[in-house]
N, C-alpha and C. Protein backbone atom coordinates (compact mmCIF):
# COMPACT_ATOMS: atom_id res chain seq x y z
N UNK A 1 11.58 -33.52 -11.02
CA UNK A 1 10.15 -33.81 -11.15
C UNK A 1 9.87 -34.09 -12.63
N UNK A 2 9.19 -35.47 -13.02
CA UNK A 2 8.57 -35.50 -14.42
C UNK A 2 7.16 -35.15 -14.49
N UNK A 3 6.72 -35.23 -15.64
CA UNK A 3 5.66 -34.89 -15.97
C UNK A 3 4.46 -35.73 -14.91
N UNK A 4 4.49 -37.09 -14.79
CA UNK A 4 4.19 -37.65 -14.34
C UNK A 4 3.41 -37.03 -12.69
N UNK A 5 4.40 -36.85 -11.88
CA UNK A 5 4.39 -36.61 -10.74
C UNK A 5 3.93 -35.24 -10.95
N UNK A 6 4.22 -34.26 -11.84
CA UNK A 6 3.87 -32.93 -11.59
C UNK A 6 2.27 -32.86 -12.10
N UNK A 7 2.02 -34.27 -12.65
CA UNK A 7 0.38 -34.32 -12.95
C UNK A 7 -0.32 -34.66 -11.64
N UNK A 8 0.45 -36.00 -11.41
CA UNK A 8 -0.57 -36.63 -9.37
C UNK A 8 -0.57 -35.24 -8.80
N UNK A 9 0.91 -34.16 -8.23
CA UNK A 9 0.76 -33.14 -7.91
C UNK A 9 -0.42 -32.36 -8.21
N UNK A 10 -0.59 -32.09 -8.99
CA UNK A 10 -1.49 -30.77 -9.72
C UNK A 10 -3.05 -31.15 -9.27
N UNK A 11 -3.15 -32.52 -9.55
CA UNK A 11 -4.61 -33.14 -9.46
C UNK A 11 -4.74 -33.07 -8.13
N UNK A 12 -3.94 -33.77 -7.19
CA UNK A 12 -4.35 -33.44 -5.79
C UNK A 12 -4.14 -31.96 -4.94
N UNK A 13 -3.74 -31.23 -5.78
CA UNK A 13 -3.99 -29.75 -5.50
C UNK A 13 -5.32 -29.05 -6.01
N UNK A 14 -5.93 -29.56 -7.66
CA UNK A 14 -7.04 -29.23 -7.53
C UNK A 14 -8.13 -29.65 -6.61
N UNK A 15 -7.84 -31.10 -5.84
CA UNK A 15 -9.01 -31.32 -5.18
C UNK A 15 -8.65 -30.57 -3.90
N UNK A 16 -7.67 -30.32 -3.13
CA UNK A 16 -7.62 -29.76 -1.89
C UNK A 16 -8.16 -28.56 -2.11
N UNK A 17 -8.16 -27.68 -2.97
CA UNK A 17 -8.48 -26.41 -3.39
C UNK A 17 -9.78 -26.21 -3.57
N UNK A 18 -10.67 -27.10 -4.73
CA UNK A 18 -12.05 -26.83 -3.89
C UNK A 18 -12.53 -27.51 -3.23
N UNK A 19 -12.26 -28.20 -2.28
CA UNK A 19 -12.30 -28.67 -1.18
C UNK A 19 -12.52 -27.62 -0.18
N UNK A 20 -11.31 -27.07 -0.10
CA UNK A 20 -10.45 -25.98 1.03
C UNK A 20 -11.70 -24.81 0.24
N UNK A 21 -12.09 -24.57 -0.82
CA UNK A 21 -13.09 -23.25 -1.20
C UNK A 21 -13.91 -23.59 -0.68
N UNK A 22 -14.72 -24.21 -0.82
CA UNK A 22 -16.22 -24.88 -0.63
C UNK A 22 -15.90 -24.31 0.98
N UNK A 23 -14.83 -25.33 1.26
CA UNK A 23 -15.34 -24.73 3.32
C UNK A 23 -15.01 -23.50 4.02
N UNK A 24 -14.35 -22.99 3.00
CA UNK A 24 -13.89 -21.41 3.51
C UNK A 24 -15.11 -20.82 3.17
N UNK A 25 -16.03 -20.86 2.25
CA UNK A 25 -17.16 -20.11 2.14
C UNK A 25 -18.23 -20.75 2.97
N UNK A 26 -18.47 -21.67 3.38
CA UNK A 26 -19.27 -22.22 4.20
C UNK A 26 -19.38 -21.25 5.56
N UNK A 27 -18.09 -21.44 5.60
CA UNK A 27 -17.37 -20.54 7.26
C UNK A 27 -17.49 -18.87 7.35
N UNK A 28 -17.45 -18.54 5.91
CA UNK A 28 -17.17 -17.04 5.90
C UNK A 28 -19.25 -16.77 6.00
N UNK A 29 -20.10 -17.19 4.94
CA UNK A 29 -21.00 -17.24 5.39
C UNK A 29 -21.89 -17.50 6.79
N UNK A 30 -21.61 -18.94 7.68
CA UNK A 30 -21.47 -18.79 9.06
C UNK A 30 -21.62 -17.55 10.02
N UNK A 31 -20.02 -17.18 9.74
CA UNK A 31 -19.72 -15.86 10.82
C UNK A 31 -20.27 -14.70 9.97
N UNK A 32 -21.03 -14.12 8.93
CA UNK A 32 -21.61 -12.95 8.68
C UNK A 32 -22.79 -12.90 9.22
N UNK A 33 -23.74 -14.37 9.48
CA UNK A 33 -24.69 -14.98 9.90
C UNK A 33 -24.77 -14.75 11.28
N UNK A 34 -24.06 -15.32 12.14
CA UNK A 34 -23.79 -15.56 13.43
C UNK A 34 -22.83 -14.97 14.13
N UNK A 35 -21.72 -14.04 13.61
CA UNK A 35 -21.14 -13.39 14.59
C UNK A 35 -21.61 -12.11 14.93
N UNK A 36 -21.88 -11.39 15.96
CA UNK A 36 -22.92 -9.99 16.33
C UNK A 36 -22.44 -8.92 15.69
N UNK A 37 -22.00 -8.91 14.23
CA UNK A 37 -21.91 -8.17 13.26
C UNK A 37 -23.10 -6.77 13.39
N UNK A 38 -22.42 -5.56 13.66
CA UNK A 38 -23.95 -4.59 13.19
C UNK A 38 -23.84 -4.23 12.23
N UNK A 39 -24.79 -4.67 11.15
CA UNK A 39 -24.90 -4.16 9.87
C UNK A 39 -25.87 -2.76 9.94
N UNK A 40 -25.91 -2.52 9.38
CA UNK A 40 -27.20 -1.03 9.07
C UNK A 40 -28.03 -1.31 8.06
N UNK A 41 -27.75 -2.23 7.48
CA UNK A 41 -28.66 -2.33 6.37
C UNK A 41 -28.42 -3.91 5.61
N UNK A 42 -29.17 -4.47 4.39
CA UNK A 42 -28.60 -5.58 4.08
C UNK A 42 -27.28 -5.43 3.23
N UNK A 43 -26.92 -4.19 3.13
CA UNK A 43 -25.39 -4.31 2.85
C UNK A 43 -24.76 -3.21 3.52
N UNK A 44 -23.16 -3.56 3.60
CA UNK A 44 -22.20 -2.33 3.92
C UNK A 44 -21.38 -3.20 4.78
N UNK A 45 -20.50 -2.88 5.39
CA UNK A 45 -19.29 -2.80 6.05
C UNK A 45 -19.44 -2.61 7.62
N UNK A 46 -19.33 -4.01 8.45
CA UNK A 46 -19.27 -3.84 9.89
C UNK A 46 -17.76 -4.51 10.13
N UNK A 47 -17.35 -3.75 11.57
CA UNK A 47 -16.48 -4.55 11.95
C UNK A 47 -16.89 -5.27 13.55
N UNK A 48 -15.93 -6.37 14.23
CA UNK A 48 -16.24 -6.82 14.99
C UNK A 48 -14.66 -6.77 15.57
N UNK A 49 -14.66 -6.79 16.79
CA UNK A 49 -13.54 -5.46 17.65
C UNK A 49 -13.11 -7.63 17.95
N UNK A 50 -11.75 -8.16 18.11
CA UNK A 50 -11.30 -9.21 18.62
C UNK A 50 -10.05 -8.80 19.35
N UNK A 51 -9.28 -9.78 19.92
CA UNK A 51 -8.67 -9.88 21.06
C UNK A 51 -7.40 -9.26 20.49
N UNK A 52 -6.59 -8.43 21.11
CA UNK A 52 -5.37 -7.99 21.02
C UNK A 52 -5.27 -7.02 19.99
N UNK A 53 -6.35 -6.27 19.66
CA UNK A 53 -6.59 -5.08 19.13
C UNK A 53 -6.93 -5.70 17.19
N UNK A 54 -7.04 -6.56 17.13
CA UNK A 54 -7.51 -7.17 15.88
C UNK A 54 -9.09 -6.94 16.03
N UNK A 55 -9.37 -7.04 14.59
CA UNK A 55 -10.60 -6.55 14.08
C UNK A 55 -11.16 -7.56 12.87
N UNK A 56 -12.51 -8.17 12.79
CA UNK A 56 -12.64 -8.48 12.12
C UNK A 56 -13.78 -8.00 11.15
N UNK A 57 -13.68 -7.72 9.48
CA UNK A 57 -14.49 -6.79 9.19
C UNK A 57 -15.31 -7.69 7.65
N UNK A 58 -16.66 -7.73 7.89
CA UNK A 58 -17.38 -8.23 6.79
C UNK A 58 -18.16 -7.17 6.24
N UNK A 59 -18.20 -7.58 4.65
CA UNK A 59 -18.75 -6.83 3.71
C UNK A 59 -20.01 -7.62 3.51
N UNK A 60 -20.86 -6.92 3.52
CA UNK A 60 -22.33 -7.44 2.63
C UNK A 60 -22.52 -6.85 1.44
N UNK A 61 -22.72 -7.62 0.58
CA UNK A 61 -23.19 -7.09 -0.90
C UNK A 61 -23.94 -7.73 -1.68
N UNK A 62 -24.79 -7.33 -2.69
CA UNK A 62 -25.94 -8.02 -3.04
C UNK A 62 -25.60 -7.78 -4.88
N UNK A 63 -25.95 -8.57 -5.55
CA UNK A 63 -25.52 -8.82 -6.93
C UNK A 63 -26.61 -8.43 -7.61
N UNK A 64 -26.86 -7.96 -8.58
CA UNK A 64 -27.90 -7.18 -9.41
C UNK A 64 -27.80 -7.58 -11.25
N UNK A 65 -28.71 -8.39 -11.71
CA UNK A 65 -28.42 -8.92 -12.81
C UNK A 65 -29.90 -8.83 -13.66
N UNK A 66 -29.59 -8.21 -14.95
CA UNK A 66 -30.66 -7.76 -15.45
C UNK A 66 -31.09 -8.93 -16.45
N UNK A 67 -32.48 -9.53 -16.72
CA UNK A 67 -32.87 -10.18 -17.74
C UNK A 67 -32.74 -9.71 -19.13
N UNK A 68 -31.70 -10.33 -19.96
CA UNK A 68 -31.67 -10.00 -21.07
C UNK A 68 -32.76 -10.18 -21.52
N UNK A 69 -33.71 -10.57 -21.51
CA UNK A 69 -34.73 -11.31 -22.96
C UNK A 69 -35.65 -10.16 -22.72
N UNK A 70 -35.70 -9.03 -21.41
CA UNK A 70 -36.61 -8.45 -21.16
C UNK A 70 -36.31 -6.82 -21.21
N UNK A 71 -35.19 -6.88 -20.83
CA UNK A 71 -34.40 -5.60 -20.49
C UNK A 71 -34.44 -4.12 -21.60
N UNK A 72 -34.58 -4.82 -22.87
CA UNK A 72 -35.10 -3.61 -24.23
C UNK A 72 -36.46 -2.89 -23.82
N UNK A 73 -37.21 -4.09 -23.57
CA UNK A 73 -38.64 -3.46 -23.64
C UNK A 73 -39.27 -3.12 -22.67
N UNK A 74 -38.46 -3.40 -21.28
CA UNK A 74 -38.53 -2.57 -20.04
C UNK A 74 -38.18 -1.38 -20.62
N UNK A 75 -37.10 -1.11 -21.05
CA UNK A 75 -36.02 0.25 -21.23
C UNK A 75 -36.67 1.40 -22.35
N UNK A 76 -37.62 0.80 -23.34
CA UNK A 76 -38.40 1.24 -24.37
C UNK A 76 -39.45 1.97 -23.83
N UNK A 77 -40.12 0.74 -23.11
CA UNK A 77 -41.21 1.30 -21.93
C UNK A 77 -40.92 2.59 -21.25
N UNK A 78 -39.53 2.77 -20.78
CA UNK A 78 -39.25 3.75 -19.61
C UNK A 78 -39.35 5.22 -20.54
N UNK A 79 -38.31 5.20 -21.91
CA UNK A 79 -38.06 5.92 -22.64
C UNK A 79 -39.84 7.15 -23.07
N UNK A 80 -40.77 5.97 -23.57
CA UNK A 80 -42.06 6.70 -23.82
C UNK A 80 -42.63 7.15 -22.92
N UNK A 81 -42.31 7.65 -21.37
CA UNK A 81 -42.73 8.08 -20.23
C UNK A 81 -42.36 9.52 -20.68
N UNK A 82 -41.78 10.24 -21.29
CA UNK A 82 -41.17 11.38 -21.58
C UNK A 82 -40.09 11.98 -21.63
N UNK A 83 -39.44 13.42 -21.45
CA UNK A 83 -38.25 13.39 -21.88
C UNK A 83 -37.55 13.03 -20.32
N UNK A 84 -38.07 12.96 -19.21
CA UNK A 84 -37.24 12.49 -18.28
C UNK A 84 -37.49 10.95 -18.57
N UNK A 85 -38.26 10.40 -18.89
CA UNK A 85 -38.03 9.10 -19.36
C UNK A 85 -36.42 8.72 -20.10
N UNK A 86 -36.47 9.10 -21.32
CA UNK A 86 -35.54 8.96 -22.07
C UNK A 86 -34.44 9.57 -21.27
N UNK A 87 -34.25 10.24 -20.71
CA UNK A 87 -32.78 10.77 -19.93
C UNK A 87 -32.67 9.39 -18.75
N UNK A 88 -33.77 8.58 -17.76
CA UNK A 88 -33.60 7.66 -17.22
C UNK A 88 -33.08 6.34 -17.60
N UNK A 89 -33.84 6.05 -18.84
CA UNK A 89 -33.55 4.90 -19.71
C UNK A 89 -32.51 4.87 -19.98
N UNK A 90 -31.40 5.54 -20.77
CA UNK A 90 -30.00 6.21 -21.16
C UNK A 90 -29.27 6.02 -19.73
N UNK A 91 -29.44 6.66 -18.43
CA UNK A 91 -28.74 5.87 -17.35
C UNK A 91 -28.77 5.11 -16.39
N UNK A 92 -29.94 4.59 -16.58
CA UNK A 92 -30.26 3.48 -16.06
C UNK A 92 -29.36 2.05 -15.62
N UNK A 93 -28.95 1.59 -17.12
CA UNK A 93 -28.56 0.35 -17.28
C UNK A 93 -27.09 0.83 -18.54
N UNK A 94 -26.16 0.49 -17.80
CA UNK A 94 -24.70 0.64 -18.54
C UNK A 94 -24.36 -0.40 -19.35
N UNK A 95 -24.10 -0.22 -20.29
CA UNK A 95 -23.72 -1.06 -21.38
C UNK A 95 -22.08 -1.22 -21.49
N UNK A 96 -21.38 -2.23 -21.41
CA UNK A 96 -20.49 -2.93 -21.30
C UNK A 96 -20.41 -3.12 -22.91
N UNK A 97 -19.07 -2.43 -23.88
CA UNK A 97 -18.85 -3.61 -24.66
C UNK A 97 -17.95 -5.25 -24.87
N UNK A 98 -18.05 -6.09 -25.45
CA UNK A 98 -17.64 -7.18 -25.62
C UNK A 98 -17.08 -7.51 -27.13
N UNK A 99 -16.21 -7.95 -27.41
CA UNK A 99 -15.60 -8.41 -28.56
C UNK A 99 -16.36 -9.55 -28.90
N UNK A 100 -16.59 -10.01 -29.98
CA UNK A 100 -17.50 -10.92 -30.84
C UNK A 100 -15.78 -11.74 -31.46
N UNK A 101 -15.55 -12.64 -30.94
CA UNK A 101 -14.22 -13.14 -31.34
C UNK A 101 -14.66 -13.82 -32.63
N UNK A 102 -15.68 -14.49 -32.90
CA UNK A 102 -16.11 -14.92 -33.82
C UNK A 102 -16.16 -14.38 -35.40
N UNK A 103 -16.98 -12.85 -35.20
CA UNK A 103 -17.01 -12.11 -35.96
C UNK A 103 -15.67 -11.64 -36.09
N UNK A 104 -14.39 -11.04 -35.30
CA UNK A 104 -13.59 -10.67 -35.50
C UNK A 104 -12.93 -11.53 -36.57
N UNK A 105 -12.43 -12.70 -36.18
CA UNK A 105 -11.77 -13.64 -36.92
C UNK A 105 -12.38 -13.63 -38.14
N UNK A 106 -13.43 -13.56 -38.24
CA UNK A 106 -14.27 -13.92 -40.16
C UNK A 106 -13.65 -12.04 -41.07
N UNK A 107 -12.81 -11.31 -40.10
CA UNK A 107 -13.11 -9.77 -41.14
C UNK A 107 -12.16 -9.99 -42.10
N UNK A 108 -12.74 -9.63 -43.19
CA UNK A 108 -11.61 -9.89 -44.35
C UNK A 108 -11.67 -7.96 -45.14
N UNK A 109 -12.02 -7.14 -44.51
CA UNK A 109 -11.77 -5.97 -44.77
C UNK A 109 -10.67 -5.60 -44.10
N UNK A 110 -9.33 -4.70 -44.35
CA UNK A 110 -8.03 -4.89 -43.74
C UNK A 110 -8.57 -3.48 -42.94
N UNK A 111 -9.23 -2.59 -43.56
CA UNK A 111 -9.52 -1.30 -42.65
C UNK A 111 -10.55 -1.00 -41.57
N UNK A 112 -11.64 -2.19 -41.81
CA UNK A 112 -12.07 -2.47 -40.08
C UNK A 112 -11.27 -3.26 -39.69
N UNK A 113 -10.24 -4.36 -40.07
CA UNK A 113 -9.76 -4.98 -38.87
C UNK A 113 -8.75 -3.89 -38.55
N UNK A 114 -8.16 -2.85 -38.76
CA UNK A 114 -7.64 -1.94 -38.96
C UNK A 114 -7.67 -0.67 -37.39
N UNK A 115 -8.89 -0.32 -37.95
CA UNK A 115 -9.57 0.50 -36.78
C UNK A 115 -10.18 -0.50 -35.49
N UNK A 116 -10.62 -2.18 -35.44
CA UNK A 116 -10.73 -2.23 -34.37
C UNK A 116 -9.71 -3.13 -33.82
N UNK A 117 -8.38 -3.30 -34.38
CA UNK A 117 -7.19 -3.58 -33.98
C UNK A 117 -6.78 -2.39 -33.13
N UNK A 118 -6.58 -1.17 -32.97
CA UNK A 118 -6.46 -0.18 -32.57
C UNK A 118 -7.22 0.12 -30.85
N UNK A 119 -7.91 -0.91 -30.36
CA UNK A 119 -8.94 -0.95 -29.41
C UNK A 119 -8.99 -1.55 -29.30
N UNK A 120 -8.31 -3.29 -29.27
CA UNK A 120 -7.98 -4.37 -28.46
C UNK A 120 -6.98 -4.37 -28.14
N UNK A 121 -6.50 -5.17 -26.80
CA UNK A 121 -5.94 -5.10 -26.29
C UNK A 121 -5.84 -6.97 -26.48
N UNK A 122 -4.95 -7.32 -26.61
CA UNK A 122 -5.11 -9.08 -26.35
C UNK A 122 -3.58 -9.15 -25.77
N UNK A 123 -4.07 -10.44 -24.70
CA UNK A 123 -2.65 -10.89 -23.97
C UNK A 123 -3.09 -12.30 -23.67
N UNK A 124 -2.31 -13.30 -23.30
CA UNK A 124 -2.52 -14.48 -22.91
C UNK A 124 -3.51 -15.00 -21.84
N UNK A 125 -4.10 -15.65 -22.11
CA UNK A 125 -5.26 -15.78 -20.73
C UNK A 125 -4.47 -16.95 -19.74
N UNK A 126 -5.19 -17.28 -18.24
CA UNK A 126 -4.92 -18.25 -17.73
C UNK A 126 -5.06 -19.94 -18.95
N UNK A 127 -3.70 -20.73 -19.07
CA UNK A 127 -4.14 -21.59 -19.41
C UNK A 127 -5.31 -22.80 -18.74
N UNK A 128 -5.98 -23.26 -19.38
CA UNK A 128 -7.17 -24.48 -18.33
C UNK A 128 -6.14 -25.93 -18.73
N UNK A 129 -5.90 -26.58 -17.54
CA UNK A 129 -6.18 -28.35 -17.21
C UNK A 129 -7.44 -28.85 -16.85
N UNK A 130 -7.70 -29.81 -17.29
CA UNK A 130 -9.08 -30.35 -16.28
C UNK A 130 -8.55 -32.27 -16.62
N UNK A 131 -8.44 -32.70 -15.61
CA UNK A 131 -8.66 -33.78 -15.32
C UNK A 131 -10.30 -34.59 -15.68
N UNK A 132 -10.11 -35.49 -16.76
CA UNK A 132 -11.11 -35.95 -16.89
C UNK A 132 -11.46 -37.60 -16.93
N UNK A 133 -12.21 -37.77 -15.97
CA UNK A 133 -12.09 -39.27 -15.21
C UNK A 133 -12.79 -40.55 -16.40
N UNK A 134 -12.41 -41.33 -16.40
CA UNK A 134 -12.73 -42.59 -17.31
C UNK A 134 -14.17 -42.75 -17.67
N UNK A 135 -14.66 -42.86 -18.42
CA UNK A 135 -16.51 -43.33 -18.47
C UNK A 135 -16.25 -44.75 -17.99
N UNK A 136 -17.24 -44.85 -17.16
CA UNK A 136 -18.19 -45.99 -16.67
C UNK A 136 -18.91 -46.57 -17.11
N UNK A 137 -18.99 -48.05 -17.81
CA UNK A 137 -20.05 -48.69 -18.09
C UNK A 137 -21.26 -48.68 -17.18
N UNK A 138 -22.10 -49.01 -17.78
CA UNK A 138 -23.42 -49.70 -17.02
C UNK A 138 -23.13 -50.33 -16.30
N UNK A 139 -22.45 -51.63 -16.54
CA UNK A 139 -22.21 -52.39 -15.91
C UNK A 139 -20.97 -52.63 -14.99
N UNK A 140 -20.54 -51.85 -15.31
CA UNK A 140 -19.33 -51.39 -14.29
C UNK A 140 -19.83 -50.91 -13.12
N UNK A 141 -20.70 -49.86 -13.20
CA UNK A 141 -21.53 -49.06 -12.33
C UNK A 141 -21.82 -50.05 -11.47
N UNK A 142 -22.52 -51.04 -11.49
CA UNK A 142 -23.98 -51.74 -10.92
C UNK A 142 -22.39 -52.76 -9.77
N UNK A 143 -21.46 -53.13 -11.07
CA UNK A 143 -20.28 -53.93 -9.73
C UNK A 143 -19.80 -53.01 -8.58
N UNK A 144 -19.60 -51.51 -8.95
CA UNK A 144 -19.11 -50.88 -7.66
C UNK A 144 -20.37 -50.62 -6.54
N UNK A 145 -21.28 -50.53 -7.34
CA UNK A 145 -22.43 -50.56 -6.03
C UNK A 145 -23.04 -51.32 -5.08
């Protein structure tokens, strides 16, 4: 195999793939919809009893995403309610940290990069391909149409 062919390969694997996603979620949505699933609630775990002792079992779950631009002064708000305020506010909403790769790269102090070398962890990520298709004139456009 050259490069060549292992490119046509690759490209027509990305399109079968979301292709093949797109309709597997179409379908999986479908049957959570329409198969006589008993849920108990809008989320949790039903199963549905099928032929030859197989089972088929869907999860419902619902995604929860907080407005940054708002989320301080909700949380400020909660805090001046009192001291059960401030004990709510505090566990309310979990804070995740994130590396600032940006800032990392600019440290020219050897003893913070020091101490937060000590607390990363770095390994190779998935590499990205993306196939990117020719621009189209104007007038190119208007002949295929």
């Amino acid at each position: 195999m050259d490069v060549t062919q292992a490119l046509s390969e690759w490209a027509t694997l990305q399109a079968d793939i979301a292709q093949k996603k797109a309709r597997e979620q179409e379908l999986r949505k479908f049957l959570i919809e329409n198969a006589p699933f008993k849920f108990e609630g809008e989320t949790g775990t039903a199963r549905l009893p099928l032929n030859n002792g197989f089972q088929l079992e869907a999860t419902k779950k619902v995604n929860y995403k907080l407005d940054d631009d708002k989320i301080d002064s909700v949380l400020d708000t909660i805090e001046k309610m009192g001291d059960m305020g401030k004990l709510l506010a505090g566990r309310l909403v979990k804070w995740k940290g994130t590396l600032s790769v940006t800032e990392y790269n600019k440290l020219e102090d050897s003893r913070v990069k020091k101490l937060i070398d000590a607390v990363i962890t770095v390994e190779p990520a998935m590499p990205v391909l993306k196939l990117i298709p020719p621009k189209t004139t104007a007038a190119a456009k208007k002949a295929t149409s």
